[in-house]
N, C-alpha and C. Protein backbone atom coordinates (compact mmCIF):
# COMPACT_ATOMS: atom_id res chain seq x y z
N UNK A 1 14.58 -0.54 6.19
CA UNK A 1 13.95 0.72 5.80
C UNK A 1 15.03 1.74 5.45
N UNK A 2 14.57 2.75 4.38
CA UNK A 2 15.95 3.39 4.01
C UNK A 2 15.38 4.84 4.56
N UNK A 3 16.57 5.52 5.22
CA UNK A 3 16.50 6.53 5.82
C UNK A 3 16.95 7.58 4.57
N UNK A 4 16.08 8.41 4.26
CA UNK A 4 16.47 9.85 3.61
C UNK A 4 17.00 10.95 4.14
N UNK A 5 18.04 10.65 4.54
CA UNK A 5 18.64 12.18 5.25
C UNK A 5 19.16 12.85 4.03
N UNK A 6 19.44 13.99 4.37
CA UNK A 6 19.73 15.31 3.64
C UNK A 6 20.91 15.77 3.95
N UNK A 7 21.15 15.49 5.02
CA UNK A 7 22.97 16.48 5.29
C UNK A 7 23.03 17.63 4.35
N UNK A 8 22.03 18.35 4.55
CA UNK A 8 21.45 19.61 3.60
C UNK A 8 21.78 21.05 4.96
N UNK A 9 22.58 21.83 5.25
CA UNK A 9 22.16 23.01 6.11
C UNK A 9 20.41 23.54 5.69
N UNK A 10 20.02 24.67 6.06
CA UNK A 10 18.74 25.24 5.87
C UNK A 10 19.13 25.90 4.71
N UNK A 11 20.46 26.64 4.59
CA UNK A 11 20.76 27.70 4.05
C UNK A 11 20.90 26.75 2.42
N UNK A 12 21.56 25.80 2.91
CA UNK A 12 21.54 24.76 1.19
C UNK A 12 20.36 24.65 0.44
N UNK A 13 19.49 23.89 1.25
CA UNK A 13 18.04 23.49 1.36
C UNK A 13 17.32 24.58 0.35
N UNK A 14 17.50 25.57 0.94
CA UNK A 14 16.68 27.39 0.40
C UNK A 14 17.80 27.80 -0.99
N UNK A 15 18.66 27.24 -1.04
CA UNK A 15 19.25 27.73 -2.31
C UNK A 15 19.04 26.73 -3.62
N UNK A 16 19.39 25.65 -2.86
CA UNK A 16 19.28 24.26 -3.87
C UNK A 16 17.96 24.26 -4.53
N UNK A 17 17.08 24.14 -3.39
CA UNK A 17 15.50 23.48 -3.81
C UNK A 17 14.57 24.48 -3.46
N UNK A 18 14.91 25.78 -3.25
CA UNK A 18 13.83 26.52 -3.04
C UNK A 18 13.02 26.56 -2.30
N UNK A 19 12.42 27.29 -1.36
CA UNK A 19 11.38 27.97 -0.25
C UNK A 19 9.98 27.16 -1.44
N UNK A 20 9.65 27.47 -2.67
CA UNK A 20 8.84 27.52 -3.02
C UNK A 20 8.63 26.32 -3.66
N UNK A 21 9.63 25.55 -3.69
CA UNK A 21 9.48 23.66 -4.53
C UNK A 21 9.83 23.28 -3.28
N UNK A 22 9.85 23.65 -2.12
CA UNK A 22 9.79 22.78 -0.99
C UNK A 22 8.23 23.12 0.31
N UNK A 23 8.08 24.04 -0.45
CA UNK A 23 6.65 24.61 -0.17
C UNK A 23 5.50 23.44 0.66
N UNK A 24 5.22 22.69 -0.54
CA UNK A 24 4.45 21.12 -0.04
C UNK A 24 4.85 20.55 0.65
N UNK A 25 6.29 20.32 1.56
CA UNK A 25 6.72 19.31 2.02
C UNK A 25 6.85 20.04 3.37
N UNK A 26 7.15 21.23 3.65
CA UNK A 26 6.78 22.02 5.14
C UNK A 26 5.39 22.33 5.09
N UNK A 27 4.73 21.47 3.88
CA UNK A 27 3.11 22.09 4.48
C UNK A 27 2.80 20.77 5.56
N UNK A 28 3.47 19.92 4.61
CA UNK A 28 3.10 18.41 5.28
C UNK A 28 4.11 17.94 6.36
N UNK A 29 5.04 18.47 6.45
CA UNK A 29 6.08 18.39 7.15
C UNK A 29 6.09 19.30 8.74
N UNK A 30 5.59 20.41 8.35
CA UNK A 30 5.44 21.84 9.77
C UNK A 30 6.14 22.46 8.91
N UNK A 31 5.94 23.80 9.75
CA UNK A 31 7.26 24.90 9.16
C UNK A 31 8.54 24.57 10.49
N UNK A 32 8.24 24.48 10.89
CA UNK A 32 9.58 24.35 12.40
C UNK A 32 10.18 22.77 11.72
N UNK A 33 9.90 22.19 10.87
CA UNK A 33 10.50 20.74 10.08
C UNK A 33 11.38 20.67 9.07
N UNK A 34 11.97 21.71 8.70
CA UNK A 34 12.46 21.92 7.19
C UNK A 34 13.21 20.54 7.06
N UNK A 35 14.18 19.71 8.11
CA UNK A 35 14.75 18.66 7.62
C UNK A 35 13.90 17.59 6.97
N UNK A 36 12.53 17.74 8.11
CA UNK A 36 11.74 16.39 7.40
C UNK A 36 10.86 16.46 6.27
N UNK A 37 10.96 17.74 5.65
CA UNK A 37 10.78 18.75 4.80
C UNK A 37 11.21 18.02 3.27
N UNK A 38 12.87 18.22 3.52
CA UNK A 38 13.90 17.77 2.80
C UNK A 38 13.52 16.53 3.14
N UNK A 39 13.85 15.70 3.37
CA UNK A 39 13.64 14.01 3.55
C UNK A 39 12.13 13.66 2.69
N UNK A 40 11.70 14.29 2.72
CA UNK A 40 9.88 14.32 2.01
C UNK A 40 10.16 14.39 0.70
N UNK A 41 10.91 15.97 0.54
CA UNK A 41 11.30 16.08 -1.14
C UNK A 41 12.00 14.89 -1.50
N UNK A 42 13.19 14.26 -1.25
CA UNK A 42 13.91 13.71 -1.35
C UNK A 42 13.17 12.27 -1.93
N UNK A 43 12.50 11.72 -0.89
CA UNK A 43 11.45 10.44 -1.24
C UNK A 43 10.81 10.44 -2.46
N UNK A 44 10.56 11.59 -2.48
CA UNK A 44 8.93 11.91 -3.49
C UNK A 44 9.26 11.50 -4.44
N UNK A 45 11.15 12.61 -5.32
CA UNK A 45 11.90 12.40 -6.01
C UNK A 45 12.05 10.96 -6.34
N UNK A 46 12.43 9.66 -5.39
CA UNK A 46 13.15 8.69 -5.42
C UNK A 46 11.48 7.88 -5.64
N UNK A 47 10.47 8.21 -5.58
CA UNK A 47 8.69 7.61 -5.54
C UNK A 47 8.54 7.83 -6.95
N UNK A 48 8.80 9.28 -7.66
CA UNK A 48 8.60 9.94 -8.84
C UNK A 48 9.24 8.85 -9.58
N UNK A 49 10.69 8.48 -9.43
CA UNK A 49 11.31 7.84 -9.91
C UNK A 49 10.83 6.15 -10.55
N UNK A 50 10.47 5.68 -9.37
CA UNK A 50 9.57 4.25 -9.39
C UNK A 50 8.51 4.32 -10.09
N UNK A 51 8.11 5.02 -9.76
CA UNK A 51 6.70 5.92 -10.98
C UNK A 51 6.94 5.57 -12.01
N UNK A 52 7.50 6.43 -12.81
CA UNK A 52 8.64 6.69 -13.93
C UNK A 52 8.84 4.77 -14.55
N UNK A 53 9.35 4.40 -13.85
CA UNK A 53 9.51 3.27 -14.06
C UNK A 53 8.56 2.28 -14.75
N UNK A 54 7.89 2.18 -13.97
CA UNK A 54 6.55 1.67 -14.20
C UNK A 54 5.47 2.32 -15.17
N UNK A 55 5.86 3.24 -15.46
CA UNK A 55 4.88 3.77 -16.51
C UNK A 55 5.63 3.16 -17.73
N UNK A 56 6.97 3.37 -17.81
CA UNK A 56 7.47 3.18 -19.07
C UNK A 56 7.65 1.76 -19.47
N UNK A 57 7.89 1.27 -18.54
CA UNK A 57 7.21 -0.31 -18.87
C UNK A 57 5.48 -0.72 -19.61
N UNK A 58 4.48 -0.26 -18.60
CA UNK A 58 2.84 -0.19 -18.50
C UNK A 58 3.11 0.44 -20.48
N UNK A 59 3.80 1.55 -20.55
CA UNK A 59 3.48 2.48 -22.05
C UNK A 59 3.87 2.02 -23.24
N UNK A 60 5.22 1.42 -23.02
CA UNK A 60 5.63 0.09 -24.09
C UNK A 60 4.55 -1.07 -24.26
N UNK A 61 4.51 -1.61 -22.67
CA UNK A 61 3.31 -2.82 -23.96
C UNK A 61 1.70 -2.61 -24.34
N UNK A 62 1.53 -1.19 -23.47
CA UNK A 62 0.12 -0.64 -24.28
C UNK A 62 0.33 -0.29 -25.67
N UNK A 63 1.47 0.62 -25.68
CA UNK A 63 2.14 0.60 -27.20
C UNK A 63 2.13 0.05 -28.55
N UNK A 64 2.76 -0.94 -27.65
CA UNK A 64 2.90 -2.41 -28.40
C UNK A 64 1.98 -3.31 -28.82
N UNK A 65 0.89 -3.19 -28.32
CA UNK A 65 -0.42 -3.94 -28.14
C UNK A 65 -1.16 -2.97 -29.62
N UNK A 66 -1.37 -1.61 -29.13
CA UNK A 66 -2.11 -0.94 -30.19
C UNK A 66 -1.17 -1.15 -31.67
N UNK A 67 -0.33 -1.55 -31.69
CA UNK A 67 0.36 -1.38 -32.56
C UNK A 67 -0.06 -2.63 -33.14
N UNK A 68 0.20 -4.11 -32.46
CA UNK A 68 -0.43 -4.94 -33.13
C UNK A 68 -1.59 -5.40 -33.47
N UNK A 69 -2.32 -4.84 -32.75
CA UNK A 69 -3.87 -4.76 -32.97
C UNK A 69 -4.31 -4.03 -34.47
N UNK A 70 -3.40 -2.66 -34.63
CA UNK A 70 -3.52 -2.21 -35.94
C UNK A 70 -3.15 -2.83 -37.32
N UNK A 71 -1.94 -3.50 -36.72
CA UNK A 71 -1.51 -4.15 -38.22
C UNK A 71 -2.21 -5.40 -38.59
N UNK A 72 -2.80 -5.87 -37.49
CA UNK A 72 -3.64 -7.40 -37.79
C UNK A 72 -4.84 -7.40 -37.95
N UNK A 73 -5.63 -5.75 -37.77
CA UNK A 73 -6.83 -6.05 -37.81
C UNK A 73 -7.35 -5.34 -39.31
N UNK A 74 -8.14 -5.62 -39.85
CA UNK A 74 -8.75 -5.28 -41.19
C UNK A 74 -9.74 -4.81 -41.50
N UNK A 75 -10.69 -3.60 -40.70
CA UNK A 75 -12.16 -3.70 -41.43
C UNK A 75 -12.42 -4.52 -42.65
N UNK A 76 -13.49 -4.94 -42.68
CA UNK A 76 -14.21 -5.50 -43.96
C UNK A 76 -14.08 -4.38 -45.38
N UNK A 77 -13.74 -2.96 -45.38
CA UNK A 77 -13.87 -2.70 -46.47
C UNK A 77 -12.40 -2.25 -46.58
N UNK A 78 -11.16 -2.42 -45.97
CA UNK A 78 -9.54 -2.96 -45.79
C UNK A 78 -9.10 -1.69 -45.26
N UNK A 79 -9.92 -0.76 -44.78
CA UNK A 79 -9.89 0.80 -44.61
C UNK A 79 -9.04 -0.07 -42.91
N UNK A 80 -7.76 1.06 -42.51
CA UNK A 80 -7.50 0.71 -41.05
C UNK A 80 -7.68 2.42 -40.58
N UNK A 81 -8.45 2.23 -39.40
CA UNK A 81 -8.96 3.19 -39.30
C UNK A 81 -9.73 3.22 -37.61
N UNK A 82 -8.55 3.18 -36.47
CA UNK A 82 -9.25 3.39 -35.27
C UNK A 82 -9.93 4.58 -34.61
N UNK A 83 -10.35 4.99 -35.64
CA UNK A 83 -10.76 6.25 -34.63
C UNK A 83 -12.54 6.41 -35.39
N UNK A 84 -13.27 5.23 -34.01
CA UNK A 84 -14.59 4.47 -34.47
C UNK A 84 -15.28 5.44 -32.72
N UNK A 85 -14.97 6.38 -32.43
CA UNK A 85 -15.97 6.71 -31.14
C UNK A 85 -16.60 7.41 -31.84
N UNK A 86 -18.20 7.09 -31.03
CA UNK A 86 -19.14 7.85 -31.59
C UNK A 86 -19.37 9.10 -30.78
N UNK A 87 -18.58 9.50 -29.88
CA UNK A 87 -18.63 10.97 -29.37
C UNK A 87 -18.02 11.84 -30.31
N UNK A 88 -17.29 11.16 -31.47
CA UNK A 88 -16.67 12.17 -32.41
C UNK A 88 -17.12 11.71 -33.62
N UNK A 89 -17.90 11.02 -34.44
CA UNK A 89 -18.39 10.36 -35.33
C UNK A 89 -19.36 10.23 -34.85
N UNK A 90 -20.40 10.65 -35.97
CA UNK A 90 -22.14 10.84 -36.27
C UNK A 90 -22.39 8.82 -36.64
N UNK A 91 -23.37 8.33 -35.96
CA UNK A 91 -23.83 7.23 -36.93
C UNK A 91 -23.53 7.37 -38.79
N UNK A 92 -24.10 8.64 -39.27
CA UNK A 92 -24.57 8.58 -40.94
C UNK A 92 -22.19 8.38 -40.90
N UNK A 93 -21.87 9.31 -40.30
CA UNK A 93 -20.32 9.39 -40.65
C UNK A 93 -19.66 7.47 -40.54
N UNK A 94 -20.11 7.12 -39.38
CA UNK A 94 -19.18 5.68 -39.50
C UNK A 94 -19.77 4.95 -40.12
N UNK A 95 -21.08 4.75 -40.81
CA UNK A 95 -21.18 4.35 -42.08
C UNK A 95 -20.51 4.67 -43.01
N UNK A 96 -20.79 6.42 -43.26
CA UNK A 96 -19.67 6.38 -44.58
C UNK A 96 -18.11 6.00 -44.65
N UNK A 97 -17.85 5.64 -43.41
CA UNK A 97 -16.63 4.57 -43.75
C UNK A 97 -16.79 3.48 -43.56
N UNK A 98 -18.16 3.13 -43.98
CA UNK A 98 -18.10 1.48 -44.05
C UNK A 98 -17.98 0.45 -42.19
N UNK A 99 -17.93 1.01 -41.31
CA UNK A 99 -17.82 0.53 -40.13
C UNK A 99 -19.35 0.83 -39.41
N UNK A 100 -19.46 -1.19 -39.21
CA UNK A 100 -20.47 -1.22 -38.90
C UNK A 100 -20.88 -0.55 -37.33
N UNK A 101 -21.92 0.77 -36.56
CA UNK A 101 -21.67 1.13 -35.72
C UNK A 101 -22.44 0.22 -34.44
N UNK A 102 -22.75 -1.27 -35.01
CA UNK A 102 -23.53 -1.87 -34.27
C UNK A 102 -22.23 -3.21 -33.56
N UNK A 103 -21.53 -2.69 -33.96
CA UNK A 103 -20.19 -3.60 -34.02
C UNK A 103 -19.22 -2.72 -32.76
N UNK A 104 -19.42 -1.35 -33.15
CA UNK A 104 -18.49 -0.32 -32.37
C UNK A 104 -18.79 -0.46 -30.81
N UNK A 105 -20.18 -0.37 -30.31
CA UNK A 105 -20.02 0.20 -28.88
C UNK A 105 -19.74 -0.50 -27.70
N UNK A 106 -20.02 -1.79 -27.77
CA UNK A 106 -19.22 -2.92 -26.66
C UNK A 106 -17.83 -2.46 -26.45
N UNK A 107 -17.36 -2.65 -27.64
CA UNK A 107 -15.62 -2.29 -27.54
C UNK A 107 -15.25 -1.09 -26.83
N UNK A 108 -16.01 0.05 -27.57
CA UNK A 108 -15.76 1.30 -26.70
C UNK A 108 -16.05 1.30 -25.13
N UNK A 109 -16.92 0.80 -24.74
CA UNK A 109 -17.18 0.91 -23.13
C UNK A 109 -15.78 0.35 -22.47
N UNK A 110 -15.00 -0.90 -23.08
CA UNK A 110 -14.46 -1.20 -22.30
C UNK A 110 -13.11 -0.47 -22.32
N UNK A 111 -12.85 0.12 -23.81
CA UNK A 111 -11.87 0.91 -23.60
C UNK A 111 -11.52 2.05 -23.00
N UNK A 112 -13.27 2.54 -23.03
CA UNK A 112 -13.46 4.00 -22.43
C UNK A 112 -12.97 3.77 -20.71
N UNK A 113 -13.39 2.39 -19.82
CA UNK A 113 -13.01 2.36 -18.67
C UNK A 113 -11.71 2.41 -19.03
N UNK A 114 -10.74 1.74 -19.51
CA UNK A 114 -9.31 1.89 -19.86
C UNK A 114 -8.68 3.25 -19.99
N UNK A 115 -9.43 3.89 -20.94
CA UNK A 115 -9.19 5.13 -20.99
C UNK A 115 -9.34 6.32 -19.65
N UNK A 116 -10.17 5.96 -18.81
CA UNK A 116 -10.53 7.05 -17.91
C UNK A 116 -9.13 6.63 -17.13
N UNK A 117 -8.91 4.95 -16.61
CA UNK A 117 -7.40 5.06 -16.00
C UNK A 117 -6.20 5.77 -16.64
N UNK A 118 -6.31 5.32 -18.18
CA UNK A 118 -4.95 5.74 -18.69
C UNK A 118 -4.85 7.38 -18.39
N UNK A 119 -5.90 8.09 -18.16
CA UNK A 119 -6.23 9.92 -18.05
C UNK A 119 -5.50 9.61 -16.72
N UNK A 120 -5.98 9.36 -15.50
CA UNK A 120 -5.16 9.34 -14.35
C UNK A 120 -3.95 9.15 -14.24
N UNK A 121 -3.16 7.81 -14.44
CA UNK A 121 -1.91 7.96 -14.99
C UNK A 121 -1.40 8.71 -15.84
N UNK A 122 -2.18 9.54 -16.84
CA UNK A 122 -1.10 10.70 -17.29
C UNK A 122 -1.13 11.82 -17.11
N UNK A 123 -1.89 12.17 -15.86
CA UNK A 123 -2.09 13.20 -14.93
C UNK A 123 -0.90 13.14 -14.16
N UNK A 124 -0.57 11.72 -13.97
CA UNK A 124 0.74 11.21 -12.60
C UNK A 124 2.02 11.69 -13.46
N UNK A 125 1.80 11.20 -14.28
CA UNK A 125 3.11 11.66 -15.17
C UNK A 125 3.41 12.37 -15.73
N UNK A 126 2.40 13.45 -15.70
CA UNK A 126 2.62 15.31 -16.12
C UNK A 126 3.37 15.39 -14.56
N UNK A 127 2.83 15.29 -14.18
CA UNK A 127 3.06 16.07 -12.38
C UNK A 127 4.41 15.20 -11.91
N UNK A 128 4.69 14.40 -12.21
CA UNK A 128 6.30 13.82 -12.49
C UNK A 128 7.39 14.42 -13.14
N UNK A 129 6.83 14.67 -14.49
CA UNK A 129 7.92 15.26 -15.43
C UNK A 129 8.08 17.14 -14.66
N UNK A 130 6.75 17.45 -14.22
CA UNK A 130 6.85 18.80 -14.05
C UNK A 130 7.87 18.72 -12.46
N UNK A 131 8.36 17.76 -11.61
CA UNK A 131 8.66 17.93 -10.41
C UNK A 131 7.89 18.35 -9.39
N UNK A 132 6.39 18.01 -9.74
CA UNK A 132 5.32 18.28 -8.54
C UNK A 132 5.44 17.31 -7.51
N UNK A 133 5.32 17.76 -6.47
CA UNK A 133 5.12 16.48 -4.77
C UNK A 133 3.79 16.36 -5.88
N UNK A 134 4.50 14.50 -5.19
CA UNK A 134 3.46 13.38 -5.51
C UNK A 134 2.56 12.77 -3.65
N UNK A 135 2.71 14.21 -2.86
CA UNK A 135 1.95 13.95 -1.67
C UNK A 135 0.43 13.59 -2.04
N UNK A 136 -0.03 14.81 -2.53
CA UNK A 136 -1.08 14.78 -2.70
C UNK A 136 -2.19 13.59 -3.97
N UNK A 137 -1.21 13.15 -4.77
CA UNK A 137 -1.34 11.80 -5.76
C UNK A 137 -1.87 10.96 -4.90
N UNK A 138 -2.93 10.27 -4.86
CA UNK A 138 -3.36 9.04 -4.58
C UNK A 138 -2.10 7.88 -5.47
N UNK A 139 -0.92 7.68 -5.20
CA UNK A 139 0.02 7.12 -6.26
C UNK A 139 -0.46 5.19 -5.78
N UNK A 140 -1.03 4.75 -4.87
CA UNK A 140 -1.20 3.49 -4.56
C UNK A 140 -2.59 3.11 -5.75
N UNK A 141 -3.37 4.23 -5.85
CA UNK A 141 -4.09 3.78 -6.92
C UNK A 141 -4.08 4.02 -8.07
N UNK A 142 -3.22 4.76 -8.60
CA UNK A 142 -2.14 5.52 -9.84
C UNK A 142 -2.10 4.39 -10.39
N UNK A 143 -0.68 3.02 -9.36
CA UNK A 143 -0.25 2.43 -9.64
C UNK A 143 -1.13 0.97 -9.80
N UNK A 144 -1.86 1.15 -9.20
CA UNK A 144 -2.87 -0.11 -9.29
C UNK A 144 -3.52 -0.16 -10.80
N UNK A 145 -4.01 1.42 -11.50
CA UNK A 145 -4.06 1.33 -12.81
C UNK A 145 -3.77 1.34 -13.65
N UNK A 146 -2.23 1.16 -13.10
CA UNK A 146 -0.86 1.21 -14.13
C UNK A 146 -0.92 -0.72 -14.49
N UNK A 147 -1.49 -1.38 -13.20
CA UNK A 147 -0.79 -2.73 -13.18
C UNK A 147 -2.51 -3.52 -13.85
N UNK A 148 -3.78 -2.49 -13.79
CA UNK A 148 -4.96 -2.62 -14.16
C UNK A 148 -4.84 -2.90 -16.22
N UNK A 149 -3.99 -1.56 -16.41
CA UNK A 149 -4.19 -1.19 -17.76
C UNK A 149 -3.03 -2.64 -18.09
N UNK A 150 -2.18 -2.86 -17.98
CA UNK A 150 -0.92 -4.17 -18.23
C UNK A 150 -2.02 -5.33 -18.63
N UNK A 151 -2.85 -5.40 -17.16
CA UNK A 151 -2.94 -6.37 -16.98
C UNK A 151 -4.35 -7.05 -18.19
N UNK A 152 -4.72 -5.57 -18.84
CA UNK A 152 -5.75 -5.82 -19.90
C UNK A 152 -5.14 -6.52 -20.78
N UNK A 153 -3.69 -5.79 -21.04
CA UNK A 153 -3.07 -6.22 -22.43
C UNK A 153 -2.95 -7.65 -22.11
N UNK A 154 -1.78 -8.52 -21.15
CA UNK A 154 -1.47 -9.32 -20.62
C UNK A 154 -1.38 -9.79 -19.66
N UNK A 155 -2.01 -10.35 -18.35
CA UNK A 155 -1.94 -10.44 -17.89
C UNK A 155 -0.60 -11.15 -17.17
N UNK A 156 -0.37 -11.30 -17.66
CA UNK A 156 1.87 -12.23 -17.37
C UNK A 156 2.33 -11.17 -17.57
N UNK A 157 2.28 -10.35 -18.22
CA UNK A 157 3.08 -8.96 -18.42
C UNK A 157 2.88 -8.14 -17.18
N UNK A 158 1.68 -7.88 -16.66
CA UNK A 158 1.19 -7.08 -15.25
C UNK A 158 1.75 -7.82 -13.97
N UNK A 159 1.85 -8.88 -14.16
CA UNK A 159 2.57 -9.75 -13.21
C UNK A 159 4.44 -9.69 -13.01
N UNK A 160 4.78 -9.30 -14.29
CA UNK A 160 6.17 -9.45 -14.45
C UNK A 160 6.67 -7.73 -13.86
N UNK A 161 5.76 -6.67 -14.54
CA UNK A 161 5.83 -5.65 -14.19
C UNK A 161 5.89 -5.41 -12.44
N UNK A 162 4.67 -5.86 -11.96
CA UNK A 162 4.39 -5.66 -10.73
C UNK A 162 5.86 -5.79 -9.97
N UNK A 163 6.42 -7.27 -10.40
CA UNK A 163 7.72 -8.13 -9.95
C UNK A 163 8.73 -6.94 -10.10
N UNK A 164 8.67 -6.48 -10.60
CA UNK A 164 10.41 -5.35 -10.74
C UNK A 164 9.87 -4.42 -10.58
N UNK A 165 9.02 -3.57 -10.28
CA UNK A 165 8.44 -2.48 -10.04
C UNK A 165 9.05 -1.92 -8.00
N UNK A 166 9.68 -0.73 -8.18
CA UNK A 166 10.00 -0.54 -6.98
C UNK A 166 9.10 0.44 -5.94
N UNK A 167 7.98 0.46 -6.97
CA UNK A 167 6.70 1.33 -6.53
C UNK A 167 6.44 1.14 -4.59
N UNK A 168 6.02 0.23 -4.89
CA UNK A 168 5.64 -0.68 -3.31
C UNK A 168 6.48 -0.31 -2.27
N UNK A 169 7.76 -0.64 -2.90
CA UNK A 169 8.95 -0.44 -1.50
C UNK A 169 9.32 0.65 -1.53
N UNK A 170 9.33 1.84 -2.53
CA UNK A 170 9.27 3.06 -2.31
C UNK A 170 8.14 3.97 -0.90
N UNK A 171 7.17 3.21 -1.71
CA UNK A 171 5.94 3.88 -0.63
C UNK A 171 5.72 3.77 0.60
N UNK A 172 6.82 2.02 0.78
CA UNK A 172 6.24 1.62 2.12
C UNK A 172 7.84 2.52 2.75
N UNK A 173 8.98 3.06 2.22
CA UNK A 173 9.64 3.63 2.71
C UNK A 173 9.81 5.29 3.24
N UNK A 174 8.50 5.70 3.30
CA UNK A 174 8.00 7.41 3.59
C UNK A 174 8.69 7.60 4.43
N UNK A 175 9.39 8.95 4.53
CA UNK A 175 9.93 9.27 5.72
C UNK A 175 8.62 9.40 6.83
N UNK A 176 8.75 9.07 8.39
CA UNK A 176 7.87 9.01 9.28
C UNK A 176 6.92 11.10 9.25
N UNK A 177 5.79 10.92 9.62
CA UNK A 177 5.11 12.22 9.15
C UNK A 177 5.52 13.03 10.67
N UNK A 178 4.84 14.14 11.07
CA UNK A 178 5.21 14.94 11.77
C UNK A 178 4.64 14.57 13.48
């Protein structure tokens, strides 16, 4: 298990990282805790990180996937043209591009579940890039729809991901709570 110490004084702690970006971590930590405070930030950082990881893996072969899906696929009237939801397109409209809308809505349901994960994960990864504590992140099921969405594209790919992903041993390494 890896220990996060800080060898941080208080006075560092409050200059470095701020009373107010360390805010979350003496909420969860105590206020009489500032070290385990720091050890919290510290994790989150090194969790954010694994995060990070794993998304950019998960975002390449979703990427990659839409990408080949576009160049190989052809409507019937040679129009390429994914943007077939009918929450934004009228029936009379995806006719007038020739796309049959009796063809469209199977597909959409399953992407739309895809889609509601991919919204969660890039909720995780605003609040990453911004340096938000990932306390409050449900990140065990973040990551489960990180290895969910892979595992649509490929399933050997979600498997390979999972394999180098330091998500797991990050999480199971929390500093102990108060």
């Amino acid at each position: 298990m890896t220990v996060y110490t800080t060898d941080l004084s208080s006075t560092e702690i409050d200059r470095w990282i701020t009373r107010a970006r360390l805010a979350p971590y003496v909420h969860v930590a105590g206020s009489d805790e500032k070290d385990l405070a720091a050890r919290l930030y510290v994790w989150n950082a090194r969790l954010a990180s694994a995060c990070l990881e794993t998304i950019h893996h998960v975002e390449v072969l979703v990427r990659n996937a839409i990408d080949h899906q576009l160049a190989t696929s052809q409507p019937p009237d040679s129009l390429r043209s994914w943007i077939v939801d009918p929450d934004v397109l009228k029936p009379g409209e995806l006719r007038a591009v020739h796309l049959p809308a009796s063809c469209v809505p199977p597909q959409l349901r399953t992407a739309q579940r895809r889609c509601r994960s991919a919204d969660r994960v890039s909720q995780m990864r605003n609040d990453i890039a911004h340096h938000h504590s990932l306390l409050d992140v449900p990140v065990e099921a973040r990551y489960r729809d990180l290895l969910d969405l892979a595992a649509a594209v490929d399933p050997a790919a979600a498997a390979w991901i999972e394999g180098i992903s330091r998500v797991a041993d990050v999480l199971a390494e929390a500093p102990p709570g108060p």
